[in-house]
N, C-alpha and C. Protein backbone atom coordinates (compact mmCIF):
# COMPACT_ATOMS: atom_id res chain seq x y z
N UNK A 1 32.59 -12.71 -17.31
CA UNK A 1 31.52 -11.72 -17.37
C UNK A 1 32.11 -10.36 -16.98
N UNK A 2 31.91 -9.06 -17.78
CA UNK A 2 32.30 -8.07 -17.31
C UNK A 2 32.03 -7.33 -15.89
N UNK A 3 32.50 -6.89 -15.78
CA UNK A 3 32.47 -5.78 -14.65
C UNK A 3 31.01 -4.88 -14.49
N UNK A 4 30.34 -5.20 -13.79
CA UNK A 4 28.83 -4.28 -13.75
C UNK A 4 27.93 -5.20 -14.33
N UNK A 5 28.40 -6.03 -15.53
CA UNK A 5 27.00 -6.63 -16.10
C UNK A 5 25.93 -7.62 -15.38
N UNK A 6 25.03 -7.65 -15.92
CA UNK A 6 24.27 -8.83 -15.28
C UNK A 6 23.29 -9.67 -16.02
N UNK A 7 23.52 -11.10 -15.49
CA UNK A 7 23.05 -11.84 -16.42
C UNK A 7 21.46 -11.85 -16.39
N UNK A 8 21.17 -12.92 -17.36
CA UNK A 8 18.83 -12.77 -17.93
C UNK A 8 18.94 -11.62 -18.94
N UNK A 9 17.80 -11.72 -19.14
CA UNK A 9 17.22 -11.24 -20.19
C UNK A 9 17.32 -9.56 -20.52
N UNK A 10 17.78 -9.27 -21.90
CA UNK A 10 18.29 -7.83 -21.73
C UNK A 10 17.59 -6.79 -21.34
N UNK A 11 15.73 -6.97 -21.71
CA UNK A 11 14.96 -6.42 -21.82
C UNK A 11 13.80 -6.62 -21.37
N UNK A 12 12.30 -6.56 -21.84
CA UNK A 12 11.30 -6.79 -21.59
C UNK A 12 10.84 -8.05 -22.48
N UNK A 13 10.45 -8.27 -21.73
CA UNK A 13 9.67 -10.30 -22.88
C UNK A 13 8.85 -9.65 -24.39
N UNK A 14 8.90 -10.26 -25.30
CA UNK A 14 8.49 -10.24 -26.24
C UNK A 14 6.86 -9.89 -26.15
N UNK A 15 6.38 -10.73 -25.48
CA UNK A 15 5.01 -10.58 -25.14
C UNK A 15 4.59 -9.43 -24.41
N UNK A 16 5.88 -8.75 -23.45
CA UNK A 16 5.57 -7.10 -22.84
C UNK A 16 5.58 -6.18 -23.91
N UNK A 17 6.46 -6.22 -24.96
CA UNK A 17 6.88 -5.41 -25.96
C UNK A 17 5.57 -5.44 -26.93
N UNK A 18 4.99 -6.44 -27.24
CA UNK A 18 3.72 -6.77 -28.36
C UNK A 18 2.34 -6.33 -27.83
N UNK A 19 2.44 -6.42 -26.05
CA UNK A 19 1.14 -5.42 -25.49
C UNK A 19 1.51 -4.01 -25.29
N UNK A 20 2.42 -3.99 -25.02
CA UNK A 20 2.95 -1.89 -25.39
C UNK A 20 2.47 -1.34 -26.26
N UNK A 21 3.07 -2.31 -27.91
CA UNK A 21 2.93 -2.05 -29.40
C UNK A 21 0.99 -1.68 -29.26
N UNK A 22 0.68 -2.66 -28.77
CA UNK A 22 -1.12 -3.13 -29.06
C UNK A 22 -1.39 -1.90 -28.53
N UNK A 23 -1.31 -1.05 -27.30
CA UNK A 23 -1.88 -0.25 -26.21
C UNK A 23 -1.42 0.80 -27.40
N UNK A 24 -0.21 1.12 -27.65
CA UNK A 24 0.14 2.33 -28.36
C UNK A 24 -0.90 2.40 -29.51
N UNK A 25 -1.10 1.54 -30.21
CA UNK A 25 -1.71 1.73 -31.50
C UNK A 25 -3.34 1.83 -30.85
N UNK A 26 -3.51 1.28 -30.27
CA UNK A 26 -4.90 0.93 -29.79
C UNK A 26 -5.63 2.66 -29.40
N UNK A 27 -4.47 2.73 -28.52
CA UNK A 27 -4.58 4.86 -28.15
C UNK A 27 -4.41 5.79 -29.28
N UNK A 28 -3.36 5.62 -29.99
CA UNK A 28 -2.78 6.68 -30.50
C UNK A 28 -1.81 7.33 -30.16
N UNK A 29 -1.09 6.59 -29.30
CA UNK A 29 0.24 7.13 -28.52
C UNK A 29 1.15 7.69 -29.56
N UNK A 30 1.68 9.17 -29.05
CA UNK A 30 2.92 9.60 -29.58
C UNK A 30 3.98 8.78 -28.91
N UNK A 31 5.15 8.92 -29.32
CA UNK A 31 6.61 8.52 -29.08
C UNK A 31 7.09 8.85 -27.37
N UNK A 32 6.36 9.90 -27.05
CA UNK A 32 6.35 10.87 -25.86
C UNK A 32 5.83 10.51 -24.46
N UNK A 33 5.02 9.28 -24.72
CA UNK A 33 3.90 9.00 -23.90
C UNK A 33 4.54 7.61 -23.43
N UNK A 34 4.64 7.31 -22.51
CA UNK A 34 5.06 6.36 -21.70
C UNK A 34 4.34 5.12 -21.20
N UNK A 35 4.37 3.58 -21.85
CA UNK A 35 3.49 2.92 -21.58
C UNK A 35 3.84 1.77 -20.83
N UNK A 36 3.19 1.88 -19.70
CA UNK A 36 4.03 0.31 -18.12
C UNK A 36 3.27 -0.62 -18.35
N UNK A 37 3.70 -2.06 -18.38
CA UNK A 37 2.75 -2.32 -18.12
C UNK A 37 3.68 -4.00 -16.90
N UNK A 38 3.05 -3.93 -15.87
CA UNK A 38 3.54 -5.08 -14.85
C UNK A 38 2.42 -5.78 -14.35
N UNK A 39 3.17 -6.87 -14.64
CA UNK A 39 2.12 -8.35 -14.31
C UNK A 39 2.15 -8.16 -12.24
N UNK A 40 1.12 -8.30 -11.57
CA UNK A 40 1.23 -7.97 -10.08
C UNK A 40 0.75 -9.21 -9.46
N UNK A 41 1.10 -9.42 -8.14
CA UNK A 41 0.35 -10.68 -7.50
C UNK A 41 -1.30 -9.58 -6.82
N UNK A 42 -2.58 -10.29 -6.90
CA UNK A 42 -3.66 -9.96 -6.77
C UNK A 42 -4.00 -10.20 -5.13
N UNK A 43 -4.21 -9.45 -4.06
CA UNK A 43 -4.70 -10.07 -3.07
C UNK A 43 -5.99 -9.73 -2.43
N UNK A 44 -7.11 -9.10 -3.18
CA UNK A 44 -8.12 -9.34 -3.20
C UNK A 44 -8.81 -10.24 -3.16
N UNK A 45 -9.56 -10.60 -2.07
CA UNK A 45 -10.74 -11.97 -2.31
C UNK A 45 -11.58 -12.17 -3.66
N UNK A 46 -11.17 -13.41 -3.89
CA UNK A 46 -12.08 -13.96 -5.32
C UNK A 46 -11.11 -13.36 -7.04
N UNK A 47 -10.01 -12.46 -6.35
CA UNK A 47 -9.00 -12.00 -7.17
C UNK A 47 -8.06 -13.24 -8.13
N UNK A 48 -8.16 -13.58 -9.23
CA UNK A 48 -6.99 -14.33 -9.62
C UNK A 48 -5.63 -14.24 -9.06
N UNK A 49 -4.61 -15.15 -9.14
CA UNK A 49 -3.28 -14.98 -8.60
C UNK A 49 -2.56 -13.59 -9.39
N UNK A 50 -2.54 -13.61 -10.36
CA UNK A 50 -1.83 -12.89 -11.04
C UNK A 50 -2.82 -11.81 -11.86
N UNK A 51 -2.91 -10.36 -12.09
CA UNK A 51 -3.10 -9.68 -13.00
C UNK A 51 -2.62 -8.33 -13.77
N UNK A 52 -2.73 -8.07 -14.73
CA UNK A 52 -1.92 -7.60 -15.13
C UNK A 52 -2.26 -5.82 -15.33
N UNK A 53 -1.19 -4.56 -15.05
CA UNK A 53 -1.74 -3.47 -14.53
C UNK A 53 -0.87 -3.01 -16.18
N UNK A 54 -2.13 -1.67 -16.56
CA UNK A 54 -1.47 -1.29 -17.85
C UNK A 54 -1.58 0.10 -17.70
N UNK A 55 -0.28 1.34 -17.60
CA UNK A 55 -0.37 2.01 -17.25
C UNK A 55 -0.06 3.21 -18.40
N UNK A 56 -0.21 4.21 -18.68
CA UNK A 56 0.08 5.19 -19.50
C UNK A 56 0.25 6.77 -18.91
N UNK A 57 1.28 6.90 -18.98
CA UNK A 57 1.84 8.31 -18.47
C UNK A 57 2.28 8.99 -19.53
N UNK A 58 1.60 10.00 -19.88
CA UNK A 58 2.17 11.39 -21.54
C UNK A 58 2.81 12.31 -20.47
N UNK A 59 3.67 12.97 -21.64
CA UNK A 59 4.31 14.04 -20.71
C UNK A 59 4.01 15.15 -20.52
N UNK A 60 2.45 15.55 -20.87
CA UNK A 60 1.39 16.24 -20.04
C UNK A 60 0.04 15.66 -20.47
N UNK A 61 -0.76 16.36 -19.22
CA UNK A 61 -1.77 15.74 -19.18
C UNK A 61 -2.13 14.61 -17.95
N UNK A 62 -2.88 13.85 -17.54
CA UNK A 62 -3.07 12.47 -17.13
C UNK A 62 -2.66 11.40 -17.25
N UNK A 63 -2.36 11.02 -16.04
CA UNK A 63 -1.49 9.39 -16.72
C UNK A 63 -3.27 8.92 -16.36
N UNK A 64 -3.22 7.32 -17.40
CA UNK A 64 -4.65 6.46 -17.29
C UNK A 64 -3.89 5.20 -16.72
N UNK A 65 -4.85 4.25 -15.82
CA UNK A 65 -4.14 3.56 -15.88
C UNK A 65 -5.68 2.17 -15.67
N UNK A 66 -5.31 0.63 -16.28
CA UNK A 66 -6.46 -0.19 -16.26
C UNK A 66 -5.72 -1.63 -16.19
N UNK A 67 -6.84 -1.83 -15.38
CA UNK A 67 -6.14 -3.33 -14.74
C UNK A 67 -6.97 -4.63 -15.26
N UNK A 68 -6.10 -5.60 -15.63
CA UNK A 68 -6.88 -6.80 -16.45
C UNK A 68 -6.51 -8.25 -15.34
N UNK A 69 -7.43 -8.77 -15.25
CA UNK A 69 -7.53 -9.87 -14.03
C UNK A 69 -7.40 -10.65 -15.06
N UNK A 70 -6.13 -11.06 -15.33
CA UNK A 70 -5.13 -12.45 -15.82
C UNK A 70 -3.90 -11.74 -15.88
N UNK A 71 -2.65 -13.31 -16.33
CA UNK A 71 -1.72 -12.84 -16.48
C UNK A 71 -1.28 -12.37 -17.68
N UNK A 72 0.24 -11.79 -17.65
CA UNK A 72 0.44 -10.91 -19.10
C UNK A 72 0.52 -11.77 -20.17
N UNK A 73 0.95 -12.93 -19.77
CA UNK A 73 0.67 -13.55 -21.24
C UNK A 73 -0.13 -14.38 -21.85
N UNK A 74 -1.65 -13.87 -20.78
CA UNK A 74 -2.77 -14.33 -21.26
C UNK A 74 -3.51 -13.35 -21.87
N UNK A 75 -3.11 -12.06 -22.03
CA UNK A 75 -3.79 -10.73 -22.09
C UNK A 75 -4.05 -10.76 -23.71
N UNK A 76 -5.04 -11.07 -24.40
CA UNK A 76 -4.77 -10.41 -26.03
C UNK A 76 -5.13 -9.11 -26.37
N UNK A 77 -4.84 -9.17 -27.84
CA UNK A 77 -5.41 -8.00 -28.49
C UNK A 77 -7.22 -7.19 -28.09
N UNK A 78 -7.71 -8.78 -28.29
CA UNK A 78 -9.07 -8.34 -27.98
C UNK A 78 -9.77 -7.83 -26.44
N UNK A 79 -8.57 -8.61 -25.48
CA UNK A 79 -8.91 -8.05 -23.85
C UNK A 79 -8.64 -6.50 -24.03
N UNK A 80 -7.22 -6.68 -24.24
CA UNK A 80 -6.53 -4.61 -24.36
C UNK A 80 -7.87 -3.44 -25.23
N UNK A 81 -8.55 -4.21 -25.92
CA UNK A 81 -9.47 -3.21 -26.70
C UNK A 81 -10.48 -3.23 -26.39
N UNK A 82 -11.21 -3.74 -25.45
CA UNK A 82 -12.75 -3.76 -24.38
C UNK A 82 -11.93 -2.64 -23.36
N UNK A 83 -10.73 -3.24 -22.52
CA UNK A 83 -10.72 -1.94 -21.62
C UNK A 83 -10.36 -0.89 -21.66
N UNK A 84 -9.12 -0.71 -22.76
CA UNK A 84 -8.68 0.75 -23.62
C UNK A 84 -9.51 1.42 -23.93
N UNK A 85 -10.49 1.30 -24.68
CA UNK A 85 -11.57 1.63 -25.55
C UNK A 85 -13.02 1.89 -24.40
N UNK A 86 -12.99 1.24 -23.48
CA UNK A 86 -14.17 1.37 -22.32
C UNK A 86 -14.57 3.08 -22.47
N UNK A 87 -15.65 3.86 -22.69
CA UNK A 87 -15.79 4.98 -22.22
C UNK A 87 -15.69 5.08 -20.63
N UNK A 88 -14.24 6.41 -20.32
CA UNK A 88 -14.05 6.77 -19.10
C UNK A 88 -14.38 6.16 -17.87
N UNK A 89 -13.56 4.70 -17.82
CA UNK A 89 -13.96 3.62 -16.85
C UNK A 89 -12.94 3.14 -16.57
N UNK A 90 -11.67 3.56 -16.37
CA UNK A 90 -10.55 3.16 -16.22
C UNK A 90 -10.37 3.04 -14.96
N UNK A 91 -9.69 1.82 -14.45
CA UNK A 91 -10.02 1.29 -12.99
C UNK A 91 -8.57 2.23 -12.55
């Protein structure tokens, strides 16, 4: 193994990359606009173990950011577009 490298996965899971894609299109994201999104442990009472935080930072303006109580690779198309789409209710 080279020098510096490190082994796993090169990138983000397929399934991080396909809810980015979903959020971008879902918004209208330019190229410019920056979209996170990390699965978190929940420790809120009555909170699921795992949920997943979806964040959007443009490089002006407001970052938004909305949180979905499951994990990321339970999240579909149709969850991302109830809370994307929510009028100005972004947790």
């Amino acid at each position: 193994m080279p020098l510096g490298s490190h082994p796993g996965p090169p990138g983000p899971s397929p399934q991080l990359r396909e809810l980015k894609e979903n959020v971008r299109a879902l918004l209208g994201l330019d190229d410019d606009t920056a979209v996170v999104i990390r699965q978190l442990a929940c420790t809120e009472p009555g909170c699921p173990p795992l949920e997943t935080v979806v964040a959007v930072l443009p490089m002006e303006g407001e970052a938004r950011r909305w949180t979905l109580h499951r994990p990321a690779d339970q999240v579909t198309e149709t969850d991302l577009r109830a809370v994307l789409l929510r009028p100005e209710q972004h947790d």
